[in-house]
PDB file of N, CA and C in Angstrom:
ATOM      1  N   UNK A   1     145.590 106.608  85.334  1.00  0.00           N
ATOM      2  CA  UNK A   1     145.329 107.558  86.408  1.00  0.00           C
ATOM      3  C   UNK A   1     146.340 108.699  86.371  1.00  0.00           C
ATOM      4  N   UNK A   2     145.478 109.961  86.733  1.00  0.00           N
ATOM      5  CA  UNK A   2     146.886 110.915  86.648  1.00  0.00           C
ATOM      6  C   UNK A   2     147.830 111.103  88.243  1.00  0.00           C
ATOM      7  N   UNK A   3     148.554 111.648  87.771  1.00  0.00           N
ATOM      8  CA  UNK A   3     149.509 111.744  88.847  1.00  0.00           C
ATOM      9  C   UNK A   3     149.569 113.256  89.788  1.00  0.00           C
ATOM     10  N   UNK A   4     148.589 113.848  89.095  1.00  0.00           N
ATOM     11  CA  UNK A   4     148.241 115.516  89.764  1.00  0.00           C
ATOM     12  C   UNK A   4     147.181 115.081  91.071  1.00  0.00           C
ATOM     13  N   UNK A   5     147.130 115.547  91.974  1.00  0.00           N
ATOM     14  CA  UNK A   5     146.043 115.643  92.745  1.00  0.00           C
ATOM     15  C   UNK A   5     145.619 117.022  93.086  1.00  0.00           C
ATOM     16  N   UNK A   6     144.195 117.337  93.188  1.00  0.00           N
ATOM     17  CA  UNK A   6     143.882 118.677  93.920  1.00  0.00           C
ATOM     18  C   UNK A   6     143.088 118.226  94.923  1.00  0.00           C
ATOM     19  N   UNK A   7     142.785 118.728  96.046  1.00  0.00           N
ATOM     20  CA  UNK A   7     142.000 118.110  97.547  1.00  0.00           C
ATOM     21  C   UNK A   7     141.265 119.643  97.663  1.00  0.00           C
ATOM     22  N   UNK A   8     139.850 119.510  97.492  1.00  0.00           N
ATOM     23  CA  UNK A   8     139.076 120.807  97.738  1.00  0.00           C
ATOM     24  C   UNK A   8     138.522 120.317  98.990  1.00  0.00           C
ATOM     25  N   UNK A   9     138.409 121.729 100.134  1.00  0.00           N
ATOM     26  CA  UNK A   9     137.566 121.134 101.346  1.00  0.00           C
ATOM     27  C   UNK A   9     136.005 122.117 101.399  1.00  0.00           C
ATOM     28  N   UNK A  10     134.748 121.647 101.520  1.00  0.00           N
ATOM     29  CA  UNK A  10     134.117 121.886 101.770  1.00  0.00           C
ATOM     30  C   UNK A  10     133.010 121.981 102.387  1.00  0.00           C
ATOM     31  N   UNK A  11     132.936 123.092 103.344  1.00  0.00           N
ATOM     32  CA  UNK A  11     132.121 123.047 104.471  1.00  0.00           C
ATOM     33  C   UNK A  11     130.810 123.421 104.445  1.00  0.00           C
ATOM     34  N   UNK A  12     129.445 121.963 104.603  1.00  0.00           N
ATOM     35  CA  UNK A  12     128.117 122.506 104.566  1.00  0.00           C
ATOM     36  C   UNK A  12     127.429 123.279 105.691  1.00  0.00           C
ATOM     37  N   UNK A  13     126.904 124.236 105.519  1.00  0.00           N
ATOM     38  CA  UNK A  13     126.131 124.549 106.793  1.00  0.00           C
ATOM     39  C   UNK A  13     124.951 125.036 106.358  1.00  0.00           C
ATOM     40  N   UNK A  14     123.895 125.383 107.876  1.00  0.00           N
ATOM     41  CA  UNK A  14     122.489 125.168 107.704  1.00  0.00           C
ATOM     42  C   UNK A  14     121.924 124.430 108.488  1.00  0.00           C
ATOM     43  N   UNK A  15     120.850 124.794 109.048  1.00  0.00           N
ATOM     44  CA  UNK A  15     120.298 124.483 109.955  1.00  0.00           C
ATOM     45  C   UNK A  15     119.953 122.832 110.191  1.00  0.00           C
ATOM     46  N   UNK A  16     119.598 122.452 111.283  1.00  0.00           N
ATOM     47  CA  UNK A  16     119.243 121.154 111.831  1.00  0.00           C
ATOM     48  C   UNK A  16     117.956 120.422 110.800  1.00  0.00           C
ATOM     49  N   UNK A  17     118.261 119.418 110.187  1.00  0.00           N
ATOM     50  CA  UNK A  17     117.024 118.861 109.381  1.00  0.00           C
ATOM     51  C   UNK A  17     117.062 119.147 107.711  1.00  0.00           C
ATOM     52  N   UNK A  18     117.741 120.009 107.421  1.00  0.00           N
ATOM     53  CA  UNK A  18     117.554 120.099 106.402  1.00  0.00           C
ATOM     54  C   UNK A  18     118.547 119.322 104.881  1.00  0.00           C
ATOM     55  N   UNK A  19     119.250 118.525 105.487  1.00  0.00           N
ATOM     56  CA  UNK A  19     119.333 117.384 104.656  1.00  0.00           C
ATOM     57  C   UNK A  19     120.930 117.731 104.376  1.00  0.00           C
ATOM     58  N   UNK A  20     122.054 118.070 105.179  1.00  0.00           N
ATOM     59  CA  UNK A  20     123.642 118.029 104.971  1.00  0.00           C
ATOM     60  C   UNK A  20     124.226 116.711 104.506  1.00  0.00           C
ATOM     61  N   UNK A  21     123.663 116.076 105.917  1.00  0.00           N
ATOM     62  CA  UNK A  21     124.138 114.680 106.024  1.00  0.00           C
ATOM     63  C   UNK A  21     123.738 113.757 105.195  1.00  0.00           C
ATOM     64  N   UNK A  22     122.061 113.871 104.804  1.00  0.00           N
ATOM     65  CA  UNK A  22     122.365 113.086 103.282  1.00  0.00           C
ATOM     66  C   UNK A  22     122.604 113.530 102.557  1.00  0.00           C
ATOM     67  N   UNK A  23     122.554 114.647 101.680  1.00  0.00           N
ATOM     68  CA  UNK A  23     123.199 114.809 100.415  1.00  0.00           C
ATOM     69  C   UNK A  23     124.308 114.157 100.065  1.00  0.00           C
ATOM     70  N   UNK A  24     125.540 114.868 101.470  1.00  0.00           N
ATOM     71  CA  UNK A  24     126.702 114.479 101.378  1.00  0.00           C
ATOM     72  C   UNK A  24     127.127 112.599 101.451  1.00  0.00           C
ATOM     73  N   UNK A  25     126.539 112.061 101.774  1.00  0.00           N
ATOM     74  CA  UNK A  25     126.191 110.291 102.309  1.00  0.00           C
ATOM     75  C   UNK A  25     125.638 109.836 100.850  1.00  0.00           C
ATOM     76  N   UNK A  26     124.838 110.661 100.134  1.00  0.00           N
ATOM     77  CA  UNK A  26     124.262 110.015  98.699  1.00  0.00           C
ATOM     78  C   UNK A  26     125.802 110.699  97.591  1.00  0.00           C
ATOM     79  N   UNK A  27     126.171 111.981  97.700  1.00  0.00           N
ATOM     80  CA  UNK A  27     127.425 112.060  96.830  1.00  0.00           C
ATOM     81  C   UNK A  27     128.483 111.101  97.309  1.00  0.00           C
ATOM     82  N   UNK A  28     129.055 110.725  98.135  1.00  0.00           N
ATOM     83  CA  UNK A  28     129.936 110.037  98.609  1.00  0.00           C
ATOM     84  C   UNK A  28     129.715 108.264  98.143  1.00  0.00           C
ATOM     85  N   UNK A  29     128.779 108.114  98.561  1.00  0.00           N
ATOM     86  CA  UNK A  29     128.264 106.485  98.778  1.00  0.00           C
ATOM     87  C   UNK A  29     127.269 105.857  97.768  1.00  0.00           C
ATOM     88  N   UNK A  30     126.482 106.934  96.910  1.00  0.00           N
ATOM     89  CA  UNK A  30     125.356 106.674  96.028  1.00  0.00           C
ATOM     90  C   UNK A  30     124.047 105.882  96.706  1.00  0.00           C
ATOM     91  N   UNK A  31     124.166 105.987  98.162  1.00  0.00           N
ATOM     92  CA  UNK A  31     122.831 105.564  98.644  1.00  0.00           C
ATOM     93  C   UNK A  31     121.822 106.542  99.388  1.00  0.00           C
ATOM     94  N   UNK A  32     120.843 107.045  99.296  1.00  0.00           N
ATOM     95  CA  UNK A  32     119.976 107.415 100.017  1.00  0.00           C
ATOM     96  C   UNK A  32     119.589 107.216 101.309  1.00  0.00           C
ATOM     97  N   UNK A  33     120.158 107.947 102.602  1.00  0.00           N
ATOM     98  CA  UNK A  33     119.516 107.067 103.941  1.00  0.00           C
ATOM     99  C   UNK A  33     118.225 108.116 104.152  1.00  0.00           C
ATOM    100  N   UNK A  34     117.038 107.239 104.423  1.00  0.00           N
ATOM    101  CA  UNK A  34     115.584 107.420 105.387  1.00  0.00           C
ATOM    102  C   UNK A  34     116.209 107.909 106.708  1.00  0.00           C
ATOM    103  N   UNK A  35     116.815 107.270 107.131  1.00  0.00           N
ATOM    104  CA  UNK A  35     116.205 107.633 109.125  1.00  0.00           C
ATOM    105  C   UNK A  35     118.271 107.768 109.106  1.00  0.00           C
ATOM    106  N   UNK A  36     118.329 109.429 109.309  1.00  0.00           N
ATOM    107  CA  UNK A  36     119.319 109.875 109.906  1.00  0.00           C
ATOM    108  C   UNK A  36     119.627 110.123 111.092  1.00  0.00           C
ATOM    109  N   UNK A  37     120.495 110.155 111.747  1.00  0.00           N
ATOM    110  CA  UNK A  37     120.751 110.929 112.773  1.00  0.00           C
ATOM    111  C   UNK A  37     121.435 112.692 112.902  1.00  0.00           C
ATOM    112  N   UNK A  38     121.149 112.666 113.976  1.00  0.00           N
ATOM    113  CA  UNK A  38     121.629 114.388 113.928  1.00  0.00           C
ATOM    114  C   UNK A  38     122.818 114.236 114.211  1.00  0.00           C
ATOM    115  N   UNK A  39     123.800 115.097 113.411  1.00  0.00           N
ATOM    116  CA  UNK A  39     125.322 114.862 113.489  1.00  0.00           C
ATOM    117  C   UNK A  39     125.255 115.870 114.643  1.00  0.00           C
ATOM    118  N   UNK A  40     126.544 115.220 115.377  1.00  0.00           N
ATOM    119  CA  UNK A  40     126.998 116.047 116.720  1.00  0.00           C
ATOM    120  C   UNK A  40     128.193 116.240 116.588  1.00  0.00           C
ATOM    121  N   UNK A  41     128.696 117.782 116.438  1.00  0.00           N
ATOM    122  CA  UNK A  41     129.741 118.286 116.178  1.00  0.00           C
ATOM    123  C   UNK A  41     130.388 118.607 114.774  1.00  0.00           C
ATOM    124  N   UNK A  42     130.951 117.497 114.364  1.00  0.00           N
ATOM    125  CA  UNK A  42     131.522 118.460 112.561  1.00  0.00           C
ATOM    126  C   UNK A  42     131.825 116.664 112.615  1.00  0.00           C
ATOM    127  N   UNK A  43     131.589 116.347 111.105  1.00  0.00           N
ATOM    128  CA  UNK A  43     132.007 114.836 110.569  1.00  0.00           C
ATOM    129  C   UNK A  43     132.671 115.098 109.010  1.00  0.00           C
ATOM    130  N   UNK A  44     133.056 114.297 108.488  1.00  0.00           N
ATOM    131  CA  UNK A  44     133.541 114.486 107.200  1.00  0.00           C
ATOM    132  C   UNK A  44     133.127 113.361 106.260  1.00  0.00           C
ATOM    133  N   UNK A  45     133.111 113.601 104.851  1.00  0.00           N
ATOM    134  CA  UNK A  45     133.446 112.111 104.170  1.00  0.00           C
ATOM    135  C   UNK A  45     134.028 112.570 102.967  1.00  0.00           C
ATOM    136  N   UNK A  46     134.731 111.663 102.301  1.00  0.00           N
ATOM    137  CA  UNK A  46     135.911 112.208 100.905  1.00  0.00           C
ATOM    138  C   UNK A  46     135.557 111.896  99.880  1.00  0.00           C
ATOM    139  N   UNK A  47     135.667 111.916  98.432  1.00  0.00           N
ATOM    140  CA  UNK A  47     135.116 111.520  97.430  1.00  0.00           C
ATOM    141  C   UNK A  47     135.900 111.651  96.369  1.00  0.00           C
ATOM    142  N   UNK A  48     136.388 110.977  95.579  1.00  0.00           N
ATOM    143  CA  UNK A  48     137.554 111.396  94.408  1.00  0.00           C
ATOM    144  C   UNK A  48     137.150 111.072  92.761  1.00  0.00           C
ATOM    145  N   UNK A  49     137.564 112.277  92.525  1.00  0.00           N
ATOM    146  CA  UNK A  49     137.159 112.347  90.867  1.00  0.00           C
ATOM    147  C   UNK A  49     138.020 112.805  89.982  1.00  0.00           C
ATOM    148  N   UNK A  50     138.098 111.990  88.617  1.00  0.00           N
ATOM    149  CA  UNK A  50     138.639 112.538  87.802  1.00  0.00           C
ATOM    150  C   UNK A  50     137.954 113.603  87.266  1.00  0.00           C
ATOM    151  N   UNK A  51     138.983 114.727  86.655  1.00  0.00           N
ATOM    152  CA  UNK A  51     138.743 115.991  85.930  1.00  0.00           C
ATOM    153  C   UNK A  51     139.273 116.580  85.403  1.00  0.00           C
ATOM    154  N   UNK A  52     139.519 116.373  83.867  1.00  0.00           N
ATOM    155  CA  UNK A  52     140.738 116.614  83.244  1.00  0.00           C
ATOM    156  C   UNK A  52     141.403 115.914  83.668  1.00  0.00           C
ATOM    157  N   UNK A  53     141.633 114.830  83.369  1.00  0.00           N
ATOM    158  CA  UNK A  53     142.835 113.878  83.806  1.00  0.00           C
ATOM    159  C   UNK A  53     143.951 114.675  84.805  1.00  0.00           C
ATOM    160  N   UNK A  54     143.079 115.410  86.336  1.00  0.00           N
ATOM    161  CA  UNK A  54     143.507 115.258  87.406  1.00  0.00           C
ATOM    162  C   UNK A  54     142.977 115.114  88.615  1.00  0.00           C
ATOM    163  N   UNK A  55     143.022 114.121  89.332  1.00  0.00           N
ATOM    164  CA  UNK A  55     142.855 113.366  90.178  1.00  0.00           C
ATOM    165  C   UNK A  55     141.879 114.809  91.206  1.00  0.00           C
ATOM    166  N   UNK A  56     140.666 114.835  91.628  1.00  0.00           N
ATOM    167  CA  UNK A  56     140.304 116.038  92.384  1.00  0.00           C
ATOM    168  C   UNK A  56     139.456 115.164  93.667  1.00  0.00           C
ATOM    169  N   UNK A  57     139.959 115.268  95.127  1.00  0.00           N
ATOM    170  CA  UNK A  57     139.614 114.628  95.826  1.00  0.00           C
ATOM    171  C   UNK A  57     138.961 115.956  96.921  1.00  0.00           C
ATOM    172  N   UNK A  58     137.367 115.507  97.250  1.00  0.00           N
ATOM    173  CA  UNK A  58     136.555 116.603  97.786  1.00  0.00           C
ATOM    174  C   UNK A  58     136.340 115.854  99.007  1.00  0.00           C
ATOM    175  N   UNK A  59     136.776 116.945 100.199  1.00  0.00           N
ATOM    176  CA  UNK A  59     136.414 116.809 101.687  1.00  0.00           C
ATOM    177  C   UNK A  59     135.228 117.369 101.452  1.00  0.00           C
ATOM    178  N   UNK A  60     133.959 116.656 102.249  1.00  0.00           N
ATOM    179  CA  UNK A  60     132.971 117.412 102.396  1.00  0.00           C
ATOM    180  C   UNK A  60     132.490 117.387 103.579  1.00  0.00           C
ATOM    181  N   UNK A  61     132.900 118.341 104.838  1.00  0.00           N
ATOM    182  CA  UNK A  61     132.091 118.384 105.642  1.00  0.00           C
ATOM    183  C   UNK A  61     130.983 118.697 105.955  1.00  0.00           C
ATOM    184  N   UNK A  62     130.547 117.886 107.107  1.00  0.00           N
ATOM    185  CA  UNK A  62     129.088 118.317 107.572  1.00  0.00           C
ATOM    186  C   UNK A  62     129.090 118.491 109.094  1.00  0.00           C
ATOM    187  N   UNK A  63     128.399 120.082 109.446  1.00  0.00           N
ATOM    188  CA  UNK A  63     128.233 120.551 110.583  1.00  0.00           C
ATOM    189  C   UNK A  63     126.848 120.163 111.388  1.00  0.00           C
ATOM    190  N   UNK A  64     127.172 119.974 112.508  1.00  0.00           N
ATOM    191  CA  UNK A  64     126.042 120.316 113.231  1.00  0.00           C
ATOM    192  C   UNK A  64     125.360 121.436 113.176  1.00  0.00           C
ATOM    193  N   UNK A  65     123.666 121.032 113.033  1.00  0.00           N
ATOM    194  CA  UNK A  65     122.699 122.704 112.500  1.00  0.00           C
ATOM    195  C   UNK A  65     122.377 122.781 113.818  1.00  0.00           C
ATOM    196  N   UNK A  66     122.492 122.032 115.090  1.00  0.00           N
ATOM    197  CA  UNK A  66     121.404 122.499 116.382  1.00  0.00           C
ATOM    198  C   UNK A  66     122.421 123.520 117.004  1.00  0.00           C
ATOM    199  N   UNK A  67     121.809 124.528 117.423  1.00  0.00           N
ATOM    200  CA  UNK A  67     122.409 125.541 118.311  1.00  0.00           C
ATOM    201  C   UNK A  67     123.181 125.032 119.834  1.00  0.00           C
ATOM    202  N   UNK A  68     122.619 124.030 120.196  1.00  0.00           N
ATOM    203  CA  UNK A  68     123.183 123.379 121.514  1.00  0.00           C
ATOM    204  C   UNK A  68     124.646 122.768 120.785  1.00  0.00           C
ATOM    205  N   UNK A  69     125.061 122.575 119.559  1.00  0.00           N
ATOM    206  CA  UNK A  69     126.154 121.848 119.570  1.00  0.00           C
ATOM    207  C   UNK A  69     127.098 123.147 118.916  1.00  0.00           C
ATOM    208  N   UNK A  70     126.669 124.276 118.654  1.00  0.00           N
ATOM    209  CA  UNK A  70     127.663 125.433 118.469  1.00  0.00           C
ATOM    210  C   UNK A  70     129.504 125.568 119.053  1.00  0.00           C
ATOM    211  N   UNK A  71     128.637 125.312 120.215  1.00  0.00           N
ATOM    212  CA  UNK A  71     130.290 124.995 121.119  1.00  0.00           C
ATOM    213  C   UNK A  71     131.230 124.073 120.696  1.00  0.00           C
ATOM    214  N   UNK A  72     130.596 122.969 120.057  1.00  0.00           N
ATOM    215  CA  UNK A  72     131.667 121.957 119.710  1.00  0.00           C
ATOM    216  C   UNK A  72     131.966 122.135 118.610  1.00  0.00           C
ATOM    217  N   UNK A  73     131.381 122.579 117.775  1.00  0.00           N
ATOM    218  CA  UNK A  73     131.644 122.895 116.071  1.00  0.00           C
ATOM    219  C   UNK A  73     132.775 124.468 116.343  1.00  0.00           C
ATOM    220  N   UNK A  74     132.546 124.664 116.999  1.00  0.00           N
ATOM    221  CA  UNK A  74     132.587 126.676 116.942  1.00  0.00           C
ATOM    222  C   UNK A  74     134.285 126.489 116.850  1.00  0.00           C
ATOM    223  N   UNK A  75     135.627 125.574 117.634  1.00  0.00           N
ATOM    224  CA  UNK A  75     137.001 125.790 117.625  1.00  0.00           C
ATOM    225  C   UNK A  75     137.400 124.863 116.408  1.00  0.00           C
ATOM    226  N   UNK A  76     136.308 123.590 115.934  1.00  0.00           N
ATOM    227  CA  UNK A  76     137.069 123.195 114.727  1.00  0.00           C
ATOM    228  C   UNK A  76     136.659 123.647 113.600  1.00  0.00           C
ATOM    229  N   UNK A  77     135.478 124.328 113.398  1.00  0.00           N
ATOM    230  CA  UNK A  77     134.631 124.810 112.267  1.00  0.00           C
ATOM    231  C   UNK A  77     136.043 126.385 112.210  1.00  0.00           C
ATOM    232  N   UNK A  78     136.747 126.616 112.939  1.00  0.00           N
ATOM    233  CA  UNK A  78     137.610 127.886 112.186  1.00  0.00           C
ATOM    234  C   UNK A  78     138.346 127.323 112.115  1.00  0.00           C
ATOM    235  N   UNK A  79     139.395 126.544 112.263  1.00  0.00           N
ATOM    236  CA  UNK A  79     140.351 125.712 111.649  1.00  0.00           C
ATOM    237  C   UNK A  79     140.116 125.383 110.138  1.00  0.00           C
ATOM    238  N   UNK A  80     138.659 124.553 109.908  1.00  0.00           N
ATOM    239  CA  UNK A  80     138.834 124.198 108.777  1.00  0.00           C
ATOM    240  C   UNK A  80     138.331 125.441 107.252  1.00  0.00           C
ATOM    241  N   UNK A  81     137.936 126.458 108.182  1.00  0.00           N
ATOM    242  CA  UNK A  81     137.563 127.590 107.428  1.00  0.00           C
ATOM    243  C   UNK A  81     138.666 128.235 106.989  1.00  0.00           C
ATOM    244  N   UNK A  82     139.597 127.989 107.737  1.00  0.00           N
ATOM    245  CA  UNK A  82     140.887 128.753 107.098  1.00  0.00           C
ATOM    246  C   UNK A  82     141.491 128.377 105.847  1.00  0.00           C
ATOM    247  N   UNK A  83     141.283 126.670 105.960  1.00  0.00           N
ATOM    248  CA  UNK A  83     142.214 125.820 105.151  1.00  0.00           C
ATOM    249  C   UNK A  83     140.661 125.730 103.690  1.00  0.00           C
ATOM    250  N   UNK A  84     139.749 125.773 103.975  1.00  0.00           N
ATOM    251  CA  UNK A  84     138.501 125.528 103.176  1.00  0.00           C
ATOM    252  C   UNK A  84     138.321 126.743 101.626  1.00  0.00           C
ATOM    253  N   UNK A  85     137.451 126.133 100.987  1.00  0.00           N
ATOM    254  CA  UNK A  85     136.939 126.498  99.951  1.00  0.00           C
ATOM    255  C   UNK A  85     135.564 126.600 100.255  1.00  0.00           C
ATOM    256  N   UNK A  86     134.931 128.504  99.588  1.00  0.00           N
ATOM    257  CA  UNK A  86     133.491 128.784 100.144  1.00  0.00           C
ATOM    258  C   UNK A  86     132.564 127.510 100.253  1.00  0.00           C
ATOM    259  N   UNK A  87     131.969 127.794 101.544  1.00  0.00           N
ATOM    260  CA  UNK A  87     131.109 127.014 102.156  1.00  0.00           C
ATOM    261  C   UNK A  87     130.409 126.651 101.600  1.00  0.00           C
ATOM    262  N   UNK A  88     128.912 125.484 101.504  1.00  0.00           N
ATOM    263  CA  UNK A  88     127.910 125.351 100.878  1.00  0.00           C
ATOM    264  C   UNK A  88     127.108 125.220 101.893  1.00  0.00           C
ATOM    265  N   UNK A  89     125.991 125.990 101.820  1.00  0.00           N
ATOM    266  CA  UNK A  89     124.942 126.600 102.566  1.00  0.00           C
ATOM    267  C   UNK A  89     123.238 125.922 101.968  1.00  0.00           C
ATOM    268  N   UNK A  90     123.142 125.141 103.042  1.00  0.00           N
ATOM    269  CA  UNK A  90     122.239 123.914 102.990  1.00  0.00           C
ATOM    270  C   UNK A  90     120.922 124.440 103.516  1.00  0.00           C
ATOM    271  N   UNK A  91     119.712 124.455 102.531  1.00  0.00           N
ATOM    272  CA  UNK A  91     118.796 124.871 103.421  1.00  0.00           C
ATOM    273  C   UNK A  91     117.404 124.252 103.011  1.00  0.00           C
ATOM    274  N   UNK A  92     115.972 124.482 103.488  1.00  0.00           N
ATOM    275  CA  UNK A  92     114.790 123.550 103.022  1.00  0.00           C
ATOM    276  C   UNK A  92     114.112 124.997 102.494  1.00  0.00           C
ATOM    277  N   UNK A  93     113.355 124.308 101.726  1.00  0.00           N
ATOM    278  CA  UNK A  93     112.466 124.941 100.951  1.00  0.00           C
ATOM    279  C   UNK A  93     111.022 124.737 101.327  1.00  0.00           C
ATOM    280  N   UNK A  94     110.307 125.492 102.185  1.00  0.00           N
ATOM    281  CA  UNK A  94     108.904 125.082 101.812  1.00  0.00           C
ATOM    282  C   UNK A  94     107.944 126.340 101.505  1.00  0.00           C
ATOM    283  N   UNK A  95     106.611 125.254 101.027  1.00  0.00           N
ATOM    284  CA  UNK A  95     105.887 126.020 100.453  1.00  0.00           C
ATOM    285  C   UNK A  95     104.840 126.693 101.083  1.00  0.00           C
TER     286      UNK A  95
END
């Protein structure tokens, strides 16, 4: 194992439904969940990888997409924007 670490943080956003919380739940965990819930407020989960034999450990948050929970995301979502690496911007596709 190397002895370097880098910690990238990254913040998903995008509207309600369109799939933050699993993506991030299948990169993290390698499982697929069916029946989610709607995250309320801002949650996180971590994930660590080698790369180049140095240790790269990814915060990946996930925001609340409903407009009613703006308020609660709105004082920690700039905190972690300061400290963060560009966002990833989550969205559905239809046809």
């Amino acid at each position: 194992k190397s002895s370097r670490k880098r910690v990238f943080k990254v913040v998903f956003i995008g509207n309600s439904g369109v799939g933050k919380t699993s993506f991030i739940h299948y990169f993290c965990q390698g499982q697929f969940l069916t029946d989610v819930c709607s995250t309320v407020g801002i949650d996180y989960q971590m994930r660590s990888l080698i790369v180049d034999n140095v240790c790269v450990v990814l915060q990946l948050w996930d925001t609340a997409g409903q407009e009613r929970f703006l308020s609660i995301t709105k004082h920690p979502c700039r905190q972690i924007h300061r400290q963060t690496h560009p966002p990833c911007t989550t969205y559905k596709l239809e046809g």
